[in-house]
Structures are given as C-alpha cells and as structure tokens.
PDB file of N, CA and C in Angstrom:
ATOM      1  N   UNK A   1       7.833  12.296  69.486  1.00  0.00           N
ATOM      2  CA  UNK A   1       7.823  11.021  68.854  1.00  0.00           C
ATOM      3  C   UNK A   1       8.294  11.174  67.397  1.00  0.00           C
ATOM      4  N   UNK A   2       8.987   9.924  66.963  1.00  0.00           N
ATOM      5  CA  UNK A   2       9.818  10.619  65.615  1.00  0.00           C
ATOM      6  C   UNK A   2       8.681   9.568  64.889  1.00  0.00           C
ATOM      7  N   UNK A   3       8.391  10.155  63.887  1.00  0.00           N
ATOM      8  CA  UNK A   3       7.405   9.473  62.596  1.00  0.00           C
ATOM      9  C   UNK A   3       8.330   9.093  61.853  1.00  0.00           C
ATOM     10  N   UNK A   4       7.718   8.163  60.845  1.00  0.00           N
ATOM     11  CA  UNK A   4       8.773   7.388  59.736  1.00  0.00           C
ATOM     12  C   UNK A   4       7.909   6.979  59.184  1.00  0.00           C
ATOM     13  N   UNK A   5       8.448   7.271  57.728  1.00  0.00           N
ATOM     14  CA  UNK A   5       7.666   7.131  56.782  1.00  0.00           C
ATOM     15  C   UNK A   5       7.739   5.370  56.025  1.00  0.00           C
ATOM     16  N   UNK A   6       6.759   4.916  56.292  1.00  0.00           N
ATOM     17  CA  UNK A   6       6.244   3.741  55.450  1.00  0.00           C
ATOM     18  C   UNK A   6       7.196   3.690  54.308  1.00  0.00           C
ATOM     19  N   UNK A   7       7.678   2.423  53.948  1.00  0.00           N
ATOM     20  CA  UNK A   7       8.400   2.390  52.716  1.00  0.00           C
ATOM     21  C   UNK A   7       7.395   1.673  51.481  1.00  0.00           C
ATOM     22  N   UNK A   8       6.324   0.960  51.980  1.00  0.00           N
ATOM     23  CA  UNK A   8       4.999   0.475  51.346  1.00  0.00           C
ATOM     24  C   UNK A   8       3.968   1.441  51.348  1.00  0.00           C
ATOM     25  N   UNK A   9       3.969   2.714  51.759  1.00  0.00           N
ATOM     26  CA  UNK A   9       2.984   3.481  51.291  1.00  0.00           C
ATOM     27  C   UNK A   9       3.281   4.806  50.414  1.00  0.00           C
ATOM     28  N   UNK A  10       2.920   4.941  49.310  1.00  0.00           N
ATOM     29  CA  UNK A  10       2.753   5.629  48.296  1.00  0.00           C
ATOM     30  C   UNK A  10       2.274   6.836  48.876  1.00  0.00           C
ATOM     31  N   UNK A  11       2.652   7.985  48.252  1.00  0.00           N
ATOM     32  CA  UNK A  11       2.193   9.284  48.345  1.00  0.00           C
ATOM     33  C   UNK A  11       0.939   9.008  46.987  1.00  0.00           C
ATOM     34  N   UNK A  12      -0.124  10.614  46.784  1.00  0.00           N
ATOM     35  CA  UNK A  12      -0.729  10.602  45.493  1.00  0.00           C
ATOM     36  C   UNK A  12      -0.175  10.659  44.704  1.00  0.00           C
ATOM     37  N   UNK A  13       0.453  11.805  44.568  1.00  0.00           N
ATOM     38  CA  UNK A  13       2.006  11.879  43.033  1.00  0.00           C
ATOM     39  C   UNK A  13       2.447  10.644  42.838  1.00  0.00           C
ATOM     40  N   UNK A  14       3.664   9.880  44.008  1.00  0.00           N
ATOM     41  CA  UNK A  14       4.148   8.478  43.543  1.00  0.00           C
ATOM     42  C   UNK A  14       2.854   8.032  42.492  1.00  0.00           C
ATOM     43  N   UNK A  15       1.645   7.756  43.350  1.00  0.00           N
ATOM     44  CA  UNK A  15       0.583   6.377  42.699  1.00  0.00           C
ATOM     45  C   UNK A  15       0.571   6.888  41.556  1.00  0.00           C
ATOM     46  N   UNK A  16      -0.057   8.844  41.013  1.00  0.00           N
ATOM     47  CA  UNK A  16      -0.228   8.789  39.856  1.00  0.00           C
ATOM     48  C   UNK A  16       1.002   8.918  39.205  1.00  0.00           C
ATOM     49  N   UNK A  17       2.342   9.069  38.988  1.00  0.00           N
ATOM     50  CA  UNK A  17       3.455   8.445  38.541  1.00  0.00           C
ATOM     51  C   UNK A  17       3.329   6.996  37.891  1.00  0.00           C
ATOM     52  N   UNK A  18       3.308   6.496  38.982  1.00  0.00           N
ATOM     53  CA  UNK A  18       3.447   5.103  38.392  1.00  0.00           C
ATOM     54  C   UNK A  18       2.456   4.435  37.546  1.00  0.00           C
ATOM     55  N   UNK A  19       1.302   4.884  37.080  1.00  0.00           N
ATOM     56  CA  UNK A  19       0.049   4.671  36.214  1.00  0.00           C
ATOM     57  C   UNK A  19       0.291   5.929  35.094  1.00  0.00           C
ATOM     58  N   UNK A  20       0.589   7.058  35.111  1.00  0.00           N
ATOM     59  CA  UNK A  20       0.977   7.929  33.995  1.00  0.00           C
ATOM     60  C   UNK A  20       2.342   7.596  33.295  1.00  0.00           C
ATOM     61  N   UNK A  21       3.297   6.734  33.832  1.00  0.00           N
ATOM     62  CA  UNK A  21       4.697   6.835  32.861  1.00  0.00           C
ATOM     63  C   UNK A  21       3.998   5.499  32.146  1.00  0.00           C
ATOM     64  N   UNK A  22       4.021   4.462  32.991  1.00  0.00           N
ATOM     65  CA  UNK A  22       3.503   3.218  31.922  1.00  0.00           C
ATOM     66  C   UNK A  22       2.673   3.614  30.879  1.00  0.00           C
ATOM     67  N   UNK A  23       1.205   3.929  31.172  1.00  0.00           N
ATOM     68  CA  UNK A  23       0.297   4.672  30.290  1.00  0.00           C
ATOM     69  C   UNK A  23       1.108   5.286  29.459  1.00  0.00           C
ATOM     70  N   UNK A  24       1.829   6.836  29.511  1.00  0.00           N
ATOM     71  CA  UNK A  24       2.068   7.792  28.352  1.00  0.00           C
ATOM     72  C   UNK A  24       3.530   6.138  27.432  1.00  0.00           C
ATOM     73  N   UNK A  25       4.241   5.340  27.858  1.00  0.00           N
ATOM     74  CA  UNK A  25       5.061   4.825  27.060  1.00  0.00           C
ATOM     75  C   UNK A  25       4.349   4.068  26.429  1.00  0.00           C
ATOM     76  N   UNK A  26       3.413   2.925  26.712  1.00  0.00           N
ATOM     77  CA  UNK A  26       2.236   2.640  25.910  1.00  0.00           C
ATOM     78  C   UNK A  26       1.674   3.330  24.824  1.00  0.00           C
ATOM     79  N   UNK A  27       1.476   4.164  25.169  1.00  0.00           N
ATOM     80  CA  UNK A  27       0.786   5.496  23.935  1.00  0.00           C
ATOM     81  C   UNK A  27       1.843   5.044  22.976  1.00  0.00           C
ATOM     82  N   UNK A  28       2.786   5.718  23.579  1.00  0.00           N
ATOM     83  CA  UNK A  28       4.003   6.159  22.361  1.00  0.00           C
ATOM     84  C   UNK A  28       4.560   4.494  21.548  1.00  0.00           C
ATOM     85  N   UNK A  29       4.052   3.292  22.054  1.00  0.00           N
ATOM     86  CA  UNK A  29       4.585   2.140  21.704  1.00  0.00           C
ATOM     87  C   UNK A  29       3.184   2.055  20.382  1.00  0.00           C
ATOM     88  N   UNK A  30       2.172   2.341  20.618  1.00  0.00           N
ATOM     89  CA  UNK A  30       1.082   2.002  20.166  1.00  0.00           C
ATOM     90  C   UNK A  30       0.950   3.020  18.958  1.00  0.00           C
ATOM     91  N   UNK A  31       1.573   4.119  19.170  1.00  0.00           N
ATOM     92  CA  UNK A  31       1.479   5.397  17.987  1.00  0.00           C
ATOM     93  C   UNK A  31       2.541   4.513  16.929  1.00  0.00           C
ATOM     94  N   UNK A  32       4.186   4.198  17.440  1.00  0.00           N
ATOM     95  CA  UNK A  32       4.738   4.017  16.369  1.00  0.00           C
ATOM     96  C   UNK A  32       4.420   2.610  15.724  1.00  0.00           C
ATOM     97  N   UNK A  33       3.318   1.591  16.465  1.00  0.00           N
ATOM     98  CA  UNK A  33       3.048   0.493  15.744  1.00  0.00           C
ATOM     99  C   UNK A  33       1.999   1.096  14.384  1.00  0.00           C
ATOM    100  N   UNK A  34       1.242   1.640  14.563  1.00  0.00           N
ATOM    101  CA  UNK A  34       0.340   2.217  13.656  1.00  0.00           C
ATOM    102  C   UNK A  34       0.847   2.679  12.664  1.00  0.00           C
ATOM    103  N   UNK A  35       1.964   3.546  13.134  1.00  0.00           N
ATOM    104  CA  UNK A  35       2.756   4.222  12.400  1.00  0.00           C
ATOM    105  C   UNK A  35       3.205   3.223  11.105  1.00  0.00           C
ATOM    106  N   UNK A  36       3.973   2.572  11.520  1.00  0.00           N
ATOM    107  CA  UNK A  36       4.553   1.292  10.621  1.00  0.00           C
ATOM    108  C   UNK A  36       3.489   0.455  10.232  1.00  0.00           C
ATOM    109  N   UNK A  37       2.497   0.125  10.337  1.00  0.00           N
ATOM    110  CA  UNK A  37       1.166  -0.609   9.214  1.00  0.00           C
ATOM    111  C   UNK A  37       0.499   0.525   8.899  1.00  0.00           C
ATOM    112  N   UNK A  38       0.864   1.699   8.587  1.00  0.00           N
ATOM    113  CA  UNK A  38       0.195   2.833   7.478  1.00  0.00           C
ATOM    114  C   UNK A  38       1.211   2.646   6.714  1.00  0.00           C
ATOM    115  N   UNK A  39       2.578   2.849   6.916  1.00  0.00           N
ATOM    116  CA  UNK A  39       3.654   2.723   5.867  1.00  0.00           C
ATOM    117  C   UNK A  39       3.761   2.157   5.175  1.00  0.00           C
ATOM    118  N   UNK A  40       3.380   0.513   6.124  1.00  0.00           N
ATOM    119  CA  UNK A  40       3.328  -0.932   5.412  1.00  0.00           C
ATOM    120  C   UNK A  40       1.866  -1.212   4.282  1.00  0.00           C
ATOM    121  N   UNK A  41       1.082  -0.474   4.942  1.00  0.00           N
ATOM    122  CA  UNK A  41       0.207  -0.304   3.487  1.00  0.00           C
ATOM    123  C   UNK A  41       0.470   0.407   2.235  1.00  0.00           C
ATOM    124  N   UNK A  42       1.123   1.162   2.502  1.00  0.00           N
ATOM    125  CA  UNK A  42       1.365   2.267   1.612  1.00  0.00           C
ATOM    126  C   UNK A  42       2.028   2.006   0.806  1.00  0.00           C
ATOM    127  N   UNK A  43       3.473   0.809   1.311  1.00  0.00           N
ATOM    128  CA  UNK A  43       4.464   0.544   0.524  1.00  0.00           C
ATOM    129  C   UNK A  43       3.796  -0.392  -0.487  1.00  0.00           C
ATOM    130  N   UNK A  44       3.245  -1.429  -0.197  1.00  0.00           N
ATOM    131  CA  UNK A  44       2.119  -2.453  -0.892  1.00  0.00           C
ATOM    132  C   UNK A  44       1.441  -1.944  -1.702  1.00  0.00           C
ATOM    133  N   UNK A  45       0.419  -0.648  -1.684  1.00  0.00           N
ATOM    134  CA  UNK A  45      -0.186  -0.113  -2.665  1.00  0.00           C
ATOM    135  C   UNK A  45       0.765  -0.050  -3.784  1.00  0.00           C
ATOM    136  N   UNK A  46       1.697   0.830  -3.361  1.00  0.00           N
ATOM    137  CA  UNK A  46       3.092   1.017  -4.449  1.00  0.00           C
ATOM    138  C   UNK A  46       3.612  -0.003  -4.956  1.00  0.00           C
ATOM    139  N   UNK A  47       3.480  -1.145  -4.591  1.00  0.00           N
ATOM    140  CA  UNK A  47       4.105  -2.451  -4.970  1.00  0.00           C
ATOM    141  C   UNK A  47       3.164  -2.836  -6.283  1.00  0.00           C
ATOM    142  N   UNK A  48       2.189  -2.967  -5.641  1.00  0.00           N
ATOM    143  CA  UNK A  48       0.938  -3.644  -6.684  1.00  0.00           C
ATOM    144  C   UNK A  48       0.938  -2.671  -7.651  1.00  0.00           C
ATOM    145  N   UNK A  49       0.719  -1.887  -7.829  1.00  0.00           N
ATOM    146  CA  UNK A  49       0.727  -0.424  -8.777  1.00  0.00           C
ATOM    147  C   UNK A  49       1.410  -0.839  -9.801  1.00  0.00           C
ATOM    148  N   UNK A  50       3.416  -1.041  -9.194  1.00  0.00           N
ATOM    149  CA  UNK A  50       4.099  -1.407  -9.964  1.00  0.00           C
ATOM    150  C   UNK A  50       4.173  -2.287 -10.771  1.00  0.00           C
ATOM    151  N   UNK A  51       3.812  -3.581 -10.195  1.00  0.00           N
ATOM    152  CA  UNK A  51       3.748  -5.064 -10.592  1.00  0.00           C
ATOM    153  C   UNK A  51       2.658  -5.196 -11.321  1.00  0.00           C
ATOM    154  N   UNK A  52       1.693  -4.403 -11.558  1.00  0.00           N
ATOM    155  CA  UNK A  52       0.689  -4.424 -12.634  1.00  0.00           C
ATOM    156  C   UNK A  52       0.848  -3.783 -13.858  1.00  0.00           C
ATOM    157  N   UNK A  53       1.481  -2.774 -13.535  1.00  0.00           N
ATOM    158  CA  UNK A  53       1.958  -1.793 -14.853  1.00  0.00           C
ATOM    159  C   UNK A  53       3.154  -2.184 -15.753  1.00  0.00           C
ATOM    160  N   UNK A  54       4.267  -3.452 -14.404  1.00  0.00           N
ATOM    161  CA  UNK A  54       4.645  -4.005 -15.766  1.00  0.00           C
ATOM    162  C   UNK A  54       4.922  -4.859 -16.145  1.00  0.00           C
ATOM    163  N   UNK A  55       3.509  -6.238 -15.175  1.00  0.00           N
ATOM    164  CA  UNK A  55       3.098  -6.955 -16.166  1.00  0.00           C
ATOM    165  C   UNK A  55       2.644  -7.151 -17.537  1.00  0.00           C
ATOM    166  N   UNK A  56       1.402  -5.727 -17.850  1.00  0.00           N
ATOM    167  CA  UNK A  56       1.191  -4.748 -18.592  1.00  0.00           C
ATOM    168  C   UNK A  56       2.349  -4.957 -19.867  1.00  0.00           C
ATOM    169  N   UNK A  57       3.154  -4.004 -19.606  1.00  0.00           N
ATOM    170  CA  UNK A  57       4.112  -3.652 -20.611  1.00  0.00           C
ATOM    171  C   UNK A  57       4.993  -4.692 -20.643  1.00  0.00           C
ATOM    172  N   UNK A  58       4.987  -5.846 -19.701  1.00  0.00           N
ATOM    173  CA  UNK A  58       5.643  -6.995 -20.559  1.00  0.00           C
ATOM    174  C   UNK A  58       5.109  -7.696 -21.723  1.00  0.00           C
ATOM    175  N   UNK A  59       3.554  -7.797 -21.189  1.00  0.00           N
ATOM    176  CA  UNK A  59       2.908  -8.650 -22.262  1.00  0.00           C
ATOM    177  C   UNK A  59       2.445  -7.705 -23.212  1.00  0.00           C
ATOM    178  N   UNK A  60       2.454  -6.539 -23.433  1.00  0.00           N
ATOM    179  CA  UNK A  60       2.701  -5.711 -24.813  1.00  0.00           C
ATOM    180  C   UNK A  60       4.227  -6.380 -25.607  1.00  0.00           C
ATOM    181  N   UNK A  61       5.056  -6.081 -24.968  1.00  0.00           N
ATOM    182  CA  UNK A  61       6.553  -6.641 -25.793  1.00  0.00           C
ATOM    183  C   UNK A  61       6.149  -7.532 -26.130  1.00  0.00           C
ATOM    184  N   UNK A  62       6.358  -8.427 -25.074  1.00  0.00           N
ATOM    185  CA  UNK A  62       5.788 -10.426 -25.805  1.00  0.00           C
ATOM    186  C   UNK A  62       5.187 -10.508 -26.992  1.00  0.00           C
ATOM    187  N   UNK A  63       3.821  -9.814 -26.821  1.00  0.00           N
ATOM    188  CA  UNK A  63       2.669  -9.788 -27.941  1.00  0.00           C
ATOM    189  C   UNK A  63       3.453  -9.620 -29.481  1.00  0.00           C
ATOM    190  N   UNK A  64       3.980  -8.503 -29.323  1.00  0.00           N
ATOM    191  CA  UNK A  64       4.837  -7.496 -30.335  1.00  0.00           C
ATOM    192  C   UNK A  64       6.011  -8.734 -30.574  1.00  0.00           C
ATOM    193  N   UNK A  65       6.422  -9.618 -29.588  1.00  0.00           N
ATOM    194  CA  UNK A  65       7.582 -10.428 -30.400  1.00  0.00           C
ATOM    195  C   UNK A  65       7.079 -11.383 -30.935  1.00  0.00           C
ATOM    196  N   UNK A  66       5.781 -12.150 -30.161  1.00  0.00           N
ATOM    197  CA  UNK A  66       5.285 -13.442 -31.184  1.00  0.00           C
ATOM    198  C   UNK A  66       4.130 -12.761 -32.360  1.00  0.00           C
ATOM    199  N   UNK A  67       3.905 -12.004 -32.130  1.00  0.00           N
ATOM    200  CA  UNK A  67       2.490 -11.490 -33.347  1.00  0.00           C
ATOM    201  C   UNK A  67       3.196 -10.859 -33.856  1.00  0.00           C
ATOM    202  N   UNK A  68       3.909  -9.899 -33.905  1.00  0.00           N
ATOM    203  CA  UNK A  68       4.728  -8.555 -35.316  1.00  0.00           C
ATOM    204  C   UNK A  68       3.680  -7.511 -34.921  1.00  0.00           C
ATOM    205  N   UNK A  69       2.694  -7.552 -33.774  1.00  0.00           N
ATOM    206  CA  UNK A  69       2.071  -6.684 -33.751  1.00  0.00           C
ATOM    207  C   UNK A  69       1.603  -6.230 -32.215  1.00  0.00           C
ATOM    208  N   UNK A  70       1.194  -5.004 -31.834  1.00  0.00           N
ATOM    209  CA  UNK A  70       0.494  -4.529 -30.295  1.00  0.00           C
ATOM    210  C   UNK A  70      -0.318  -4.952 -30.398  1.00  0.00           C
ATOM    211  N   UNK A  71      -1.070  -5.719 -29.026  1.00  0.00           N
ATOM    212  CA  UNK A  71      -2.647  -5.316 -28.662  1.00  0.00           C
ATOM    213  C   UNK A  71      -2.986  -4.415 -28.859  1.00  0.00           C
ATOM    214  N   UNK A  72      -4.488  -4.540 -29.587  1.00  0.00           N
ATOM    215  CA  UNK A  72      -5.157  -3.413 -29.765  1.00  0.00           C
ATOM    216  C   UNK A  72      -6.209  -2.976 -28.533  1.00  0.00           C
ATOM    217  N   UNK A  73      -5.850  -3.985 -27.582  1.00  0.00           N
ATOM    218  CA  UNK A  73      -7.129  -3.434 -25.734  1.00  0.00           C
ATOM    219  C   UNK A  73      -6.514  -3.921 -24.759  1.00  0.00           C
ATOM    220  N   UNK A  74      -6.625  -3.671 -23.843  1.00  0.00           N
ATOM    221  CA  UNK A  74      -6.291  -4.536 -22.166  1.00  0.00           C
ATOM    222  C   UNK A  74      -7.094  -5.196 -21.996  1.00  0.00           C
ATOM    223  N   UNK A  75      -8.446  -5.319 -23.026  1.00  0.00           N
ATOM    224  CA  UNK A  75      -9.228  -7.032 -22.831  1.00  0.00           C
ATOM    225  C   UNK A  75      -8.124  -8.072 -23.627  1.00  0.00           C
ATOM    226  N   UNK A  76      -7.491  -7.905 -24.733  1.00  0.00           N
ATOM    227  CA  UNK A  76      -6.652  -8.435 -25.569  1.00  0.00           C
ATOM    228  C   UNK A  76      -5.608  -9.441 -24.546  1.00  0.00           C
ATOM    229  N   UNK A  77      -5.089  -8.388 -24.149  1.00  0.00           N
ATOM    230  CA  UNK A  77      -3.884  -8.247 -22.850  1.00  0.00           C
ATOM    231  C   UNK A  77      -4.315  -9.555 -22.063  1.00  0.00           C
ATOM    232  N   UNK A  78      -5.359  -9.287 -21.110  1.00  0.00           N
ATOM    233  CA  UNK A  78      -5.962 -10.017 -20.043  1.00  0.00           C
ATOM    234  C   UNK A  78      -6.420 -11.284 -20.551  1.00  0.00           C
ATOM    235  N   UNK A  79      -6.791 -11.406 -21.622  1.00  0.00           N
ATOM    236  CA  UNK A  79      -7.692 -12.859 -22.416  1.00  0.00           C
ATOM    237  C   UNK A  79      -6.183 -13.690 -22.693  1.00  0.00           C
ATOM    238  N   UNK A  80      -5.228 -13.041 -23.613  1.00  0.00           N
ATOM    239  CA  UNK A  80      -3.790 -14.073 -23.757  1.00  0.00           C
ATOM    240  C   UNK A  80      -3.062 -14.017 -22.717  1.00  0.00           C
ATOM    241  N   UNK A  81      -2.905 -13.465 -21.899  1.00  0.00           N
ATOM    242  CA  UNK A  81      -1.830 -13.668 -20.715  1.00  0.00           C
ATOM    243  C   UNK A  81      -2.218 -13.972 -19.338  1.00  0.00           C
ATOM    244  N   UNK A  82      -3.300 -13.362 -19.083  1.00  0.00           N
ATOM    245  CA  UNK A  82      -3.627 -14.448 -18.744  1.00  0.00           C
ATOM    246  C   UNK A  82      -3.622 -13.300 -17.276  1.00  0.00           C
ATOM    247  N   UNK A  83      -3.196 -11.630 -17.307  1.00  0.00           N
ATOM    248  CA  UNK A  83      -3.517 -10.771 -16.460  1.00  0.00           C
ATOM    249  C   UNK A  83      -4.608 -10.803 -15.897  1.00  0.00           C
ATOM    250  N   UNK A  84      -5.082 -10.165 -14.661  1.00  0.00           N
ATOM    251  CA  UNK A  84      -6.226  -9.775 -14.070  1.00  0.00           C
ATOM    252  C   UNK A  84      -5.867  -7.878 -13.570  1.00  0.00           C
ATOM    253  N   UNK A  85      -7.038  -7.152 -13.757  1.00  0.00           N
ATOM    254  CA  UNK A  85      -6.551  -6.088 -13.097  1.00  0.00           C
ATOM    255  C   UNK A  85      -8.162  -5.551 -12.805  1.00  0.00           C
ATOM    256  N   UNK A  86      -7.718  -5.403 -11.321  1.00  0.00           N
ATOM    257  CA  UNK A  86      -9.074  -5.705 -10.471  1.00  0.00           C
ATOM    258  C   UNK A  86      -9.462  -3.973 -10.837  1.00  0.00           C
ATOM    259  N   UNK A  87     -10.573  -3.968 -11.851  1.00  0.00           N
ATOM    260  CA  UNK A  87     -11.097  -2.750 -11.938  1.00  0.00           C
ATOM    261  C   UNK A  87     -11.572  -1.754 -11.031  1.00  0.00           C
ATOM    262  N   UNK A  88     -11.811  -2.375 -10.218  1.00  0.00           N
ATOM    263  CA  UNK A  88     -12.407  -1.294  -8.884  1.00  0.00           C
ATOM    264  C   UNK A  88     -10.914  -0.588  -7.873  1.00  0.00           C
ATOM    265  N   UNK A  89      -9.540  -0.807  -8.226  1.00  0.00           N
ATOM    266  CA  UNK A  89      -9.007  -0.502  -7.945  1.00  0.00           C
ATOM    267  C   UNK A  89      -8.273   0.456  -8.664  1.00  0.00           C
ATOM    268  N   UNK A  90      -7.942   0.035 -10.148  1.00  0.00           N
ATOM    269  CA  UNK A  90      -6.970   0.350 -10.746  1.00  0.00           C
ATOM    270  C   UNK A  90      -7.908   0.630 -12.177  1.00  0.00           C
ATOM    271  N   UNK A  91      -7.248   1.735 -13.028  1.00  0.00           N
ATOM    272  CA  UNK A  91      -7.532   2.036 -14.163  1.00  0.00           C
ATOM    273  C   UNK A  91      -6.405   1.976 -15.452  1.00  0.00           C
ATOM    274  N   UNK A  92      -6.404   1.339 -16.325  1.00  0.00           N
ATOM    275  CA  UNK A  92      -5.049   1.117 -17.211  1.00  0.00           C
ATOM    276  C   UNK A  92      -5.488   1.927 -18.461  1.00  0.00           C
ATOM    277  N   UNK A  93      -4.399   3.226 -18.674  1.00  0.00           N
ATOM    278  CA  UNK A  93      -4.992   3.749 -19.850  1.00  0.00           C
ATOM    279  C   UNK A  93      -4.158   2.926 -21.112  1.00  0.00           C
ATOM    280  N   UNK A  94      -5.053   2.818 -21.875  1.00  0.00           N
ATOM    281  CA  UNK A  94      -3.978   1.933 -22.825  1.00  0.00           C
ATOM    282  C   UNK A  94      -4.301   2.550 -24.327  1.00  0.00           C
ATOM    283  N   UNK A  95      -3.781   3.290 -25.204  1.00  0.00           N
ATOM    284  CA  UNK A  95      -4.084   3.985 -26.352  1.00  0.00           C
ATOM    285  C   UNK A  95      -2.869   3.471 -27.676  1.00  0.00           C
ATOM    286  N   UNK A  96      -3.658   3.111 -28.650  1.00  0.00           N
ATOM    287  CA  UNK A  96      -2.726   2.762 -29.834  1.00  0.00           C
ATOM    288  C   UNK A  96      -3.108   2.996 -30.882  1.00  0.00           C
ATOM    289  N   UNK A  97      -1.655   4.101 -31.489  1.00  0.00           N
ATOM    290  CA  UNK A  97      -1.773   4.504 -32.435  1.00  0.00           C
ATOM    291  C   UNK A  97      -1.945   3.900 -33.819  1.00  0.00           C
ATOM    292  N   UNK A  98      -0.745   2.578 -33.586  1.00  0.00           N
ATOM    293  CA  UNK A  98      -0.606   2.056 -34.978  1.00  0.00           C
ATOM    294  C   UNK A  98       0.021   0.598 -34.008  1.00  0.00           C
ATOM    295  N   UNK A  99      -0.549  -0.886 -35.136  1.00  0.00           N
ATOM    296  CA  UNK A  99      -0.216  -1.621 -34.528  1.00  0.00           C
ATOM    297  C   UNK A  99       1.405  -2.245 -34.628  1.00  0.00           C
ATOM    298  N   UNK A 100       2.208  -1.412 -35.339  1.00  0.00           N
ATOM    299  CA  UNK A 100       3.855  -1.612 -34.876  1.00  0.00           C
ATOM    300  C   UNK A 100       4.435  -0.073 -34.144  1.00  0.00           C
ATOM    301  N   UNK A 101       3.750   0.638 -33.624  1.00  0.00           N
ATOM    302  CA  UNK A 101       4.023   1.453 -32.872  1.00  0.00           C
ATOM    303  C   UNK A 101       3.803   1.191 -31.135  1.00  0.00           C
ATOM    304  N   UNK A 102       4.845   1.188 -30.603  1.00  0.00           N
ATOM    305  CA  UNK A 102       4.461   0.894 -29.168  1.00  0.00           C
ATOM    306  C   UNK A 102       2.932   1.340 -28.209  1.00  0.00           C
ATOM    307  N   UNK A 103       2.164   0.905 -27.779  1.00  0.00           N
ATOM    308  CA  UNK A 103       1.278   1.883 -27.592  1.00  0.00           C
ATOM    309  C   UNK A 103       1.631   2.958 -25.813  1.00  0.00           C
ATOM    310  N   UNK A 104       0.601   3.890 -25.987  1.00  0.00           N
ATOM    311  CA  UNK A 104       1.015   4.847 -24.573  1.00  0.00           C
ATOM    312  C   UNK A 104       0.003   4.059 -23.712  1.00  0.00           C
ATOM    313  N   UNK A 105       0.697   3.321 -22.295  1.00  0.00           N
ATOM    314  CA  UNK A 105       0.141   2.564 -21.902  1.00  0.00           C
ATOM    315  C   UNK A 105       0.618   3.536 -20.185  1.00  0.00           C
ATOM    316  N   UNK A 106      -0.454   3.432 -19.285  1.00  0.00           N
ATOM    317  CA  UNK A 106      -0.105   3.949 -17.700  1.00  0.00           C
ATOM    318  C   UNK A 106      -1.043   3.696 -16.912  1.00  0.00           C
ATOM    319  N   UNK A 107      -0.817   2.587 -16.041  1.00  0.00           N
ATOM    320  CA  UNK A 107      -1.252   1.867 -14.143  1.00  0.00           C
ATOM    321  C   UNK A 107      -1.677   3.160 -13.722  1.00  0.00           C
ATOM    322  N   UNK A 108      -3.175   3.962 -13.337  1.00  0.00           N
ATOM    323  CA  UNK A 108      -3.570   4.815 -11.971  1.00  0.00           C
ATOM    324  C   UNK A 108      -4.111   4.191 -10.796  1.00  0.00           C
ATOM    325  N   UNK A 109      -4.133   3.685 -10.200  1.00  0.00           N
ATOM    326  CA  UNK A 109      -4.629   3.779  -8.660  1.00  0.00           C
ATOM    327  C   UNK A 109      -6.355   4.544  -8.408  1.00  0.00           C
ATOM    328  N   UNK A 110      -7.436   4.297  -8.299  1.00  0.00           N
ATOM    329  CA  UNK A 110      -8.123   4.634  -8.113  1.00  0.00           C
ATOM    330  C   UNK A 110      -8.668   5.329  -6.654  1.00  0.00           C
ATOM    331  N   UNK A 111      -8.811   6.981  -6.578  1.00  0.00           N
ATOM    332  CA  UNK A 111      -8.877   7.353  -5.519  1.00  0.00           C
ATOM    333  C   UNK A 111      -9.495   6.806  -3.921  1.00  0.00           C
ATOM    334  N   UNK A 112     -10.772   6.268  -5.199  1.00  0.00           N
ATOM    335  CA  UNK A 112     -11.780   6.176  -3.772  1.00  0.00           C
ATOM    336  C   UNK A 112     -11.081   4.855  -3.485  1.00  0.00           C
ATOM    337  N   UNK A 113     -10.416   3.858  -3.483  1.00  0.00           N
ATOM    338  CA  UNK A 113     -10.072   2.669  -3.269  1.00  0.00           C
ATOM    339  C   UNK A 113      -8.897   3.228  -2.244  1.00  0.00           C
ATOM    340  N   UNK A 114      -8.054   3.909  -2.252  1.00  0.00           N
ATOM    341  CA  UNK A 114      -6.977   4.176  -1.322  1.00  0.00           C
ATOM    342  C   UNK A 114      -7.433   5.367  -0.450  1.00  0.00           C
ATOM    343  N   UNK A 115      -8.818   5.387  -0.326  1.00  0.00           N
ATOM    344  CA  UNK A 115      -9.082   6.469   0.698  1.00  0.00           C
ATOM    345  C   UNK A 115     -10.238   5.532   1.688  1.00  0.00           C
ATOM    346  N   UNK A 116     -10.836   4.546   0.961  1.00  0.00           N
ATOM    347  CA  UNK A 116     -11.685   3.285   2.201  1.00  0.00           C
ATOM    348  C   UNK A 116     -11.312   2.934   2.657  1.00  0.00           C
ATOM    349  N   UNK A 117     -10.103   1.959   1.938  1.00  0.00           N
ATOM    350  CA  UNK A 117      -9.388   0.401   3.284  1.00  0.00           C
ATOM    351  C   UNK A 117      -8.326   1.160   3.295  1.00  0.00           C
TER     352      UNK A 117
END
C-alpha cells in the first residue's frame, strides 16, 4: 500500500519552525525599536543641554549690551530673562571675574538624573 503524506499535517520541526522564525524576527523587530528610543533619548538629553547653555550665554551678551555690564549670578540670569533651569537636572557653573569681563560660564548634566529615567 503506497502512503502519502498529508499536505495539512505538519511534522514537529515544520510546527516548531513556524513559531521559532516569527518569534526570533519579532525579537529582532523589538531589539531595534528600543534601540532607536535609547538614541532618541539620548539625542534630547543633548538637545536640552545645548539649548540651556545657550540660552545662558545669550542672556549674558544681552545683559552686557543693555547694562555695560555681566550678571553677577544665574539667579540674576533667571529673574530678568526670564530662564528656568530645572536644578535637579542640570548644574550651571557660572564664575565672574570682573563685571566687563565675560564671565566662565558651563551647562553639566547631572549624573544621577541620566542614570534614573
């Protein structure tokens, strides 16, 4: 008697085939989404960083073109212009020597803030 093989029945290999390729491409769809919103955070941190440091050093110039003179604090800064710089994130060193000398002003990023969220 000649046997013939079912074209509706699956061997074990076929079944687990067909549940391991979907599964492992899933994985790999799901790794590079992650992938790209770590980046996409990352790039944002860097954004804000920037955009604070030179808001910063704009409103030093400004200051320096309508006064003849630097802020002497980054409370100074924040009270006329009207900045915010969310302390729990970010630290602004801001040091001045003399008030027609530019002061040494630099945006850090605070560790523990880019190691929680």
């Amino acid at each position: 008697m000649n046997k013939r093989k079912s074209i509706y029945r699956k061997s074990a290999g076929d079944a687990f085939r067909s549940i391991l390729v979907p599964a492992a491409f899933s994985a790999v769809i799901m790794g590079m989404i992650l992938r790209g919103l770590q980046q996409t955070e990352t790039s944002s941190k860097i954004e804000s960083l920037r955009i604070l440091e030179e808001s910063v050093r704009r409103a030093i110039v400004i200051n320096y073109a309508i006064n003849g003179s630097y802020p002497q604090s980054v409370n100074e800064i924040e009270a006329r212009y009207g900045i915010h710089i969310d302390r729990k994130k970010y630290i602004v060193h801001y040091n001045v020597f003399a008030s027609n000398i530019i002061p040494d002003m630099a945006v850090f990023e605070i560790a523990s803030w880019s190691n929680h969220e």
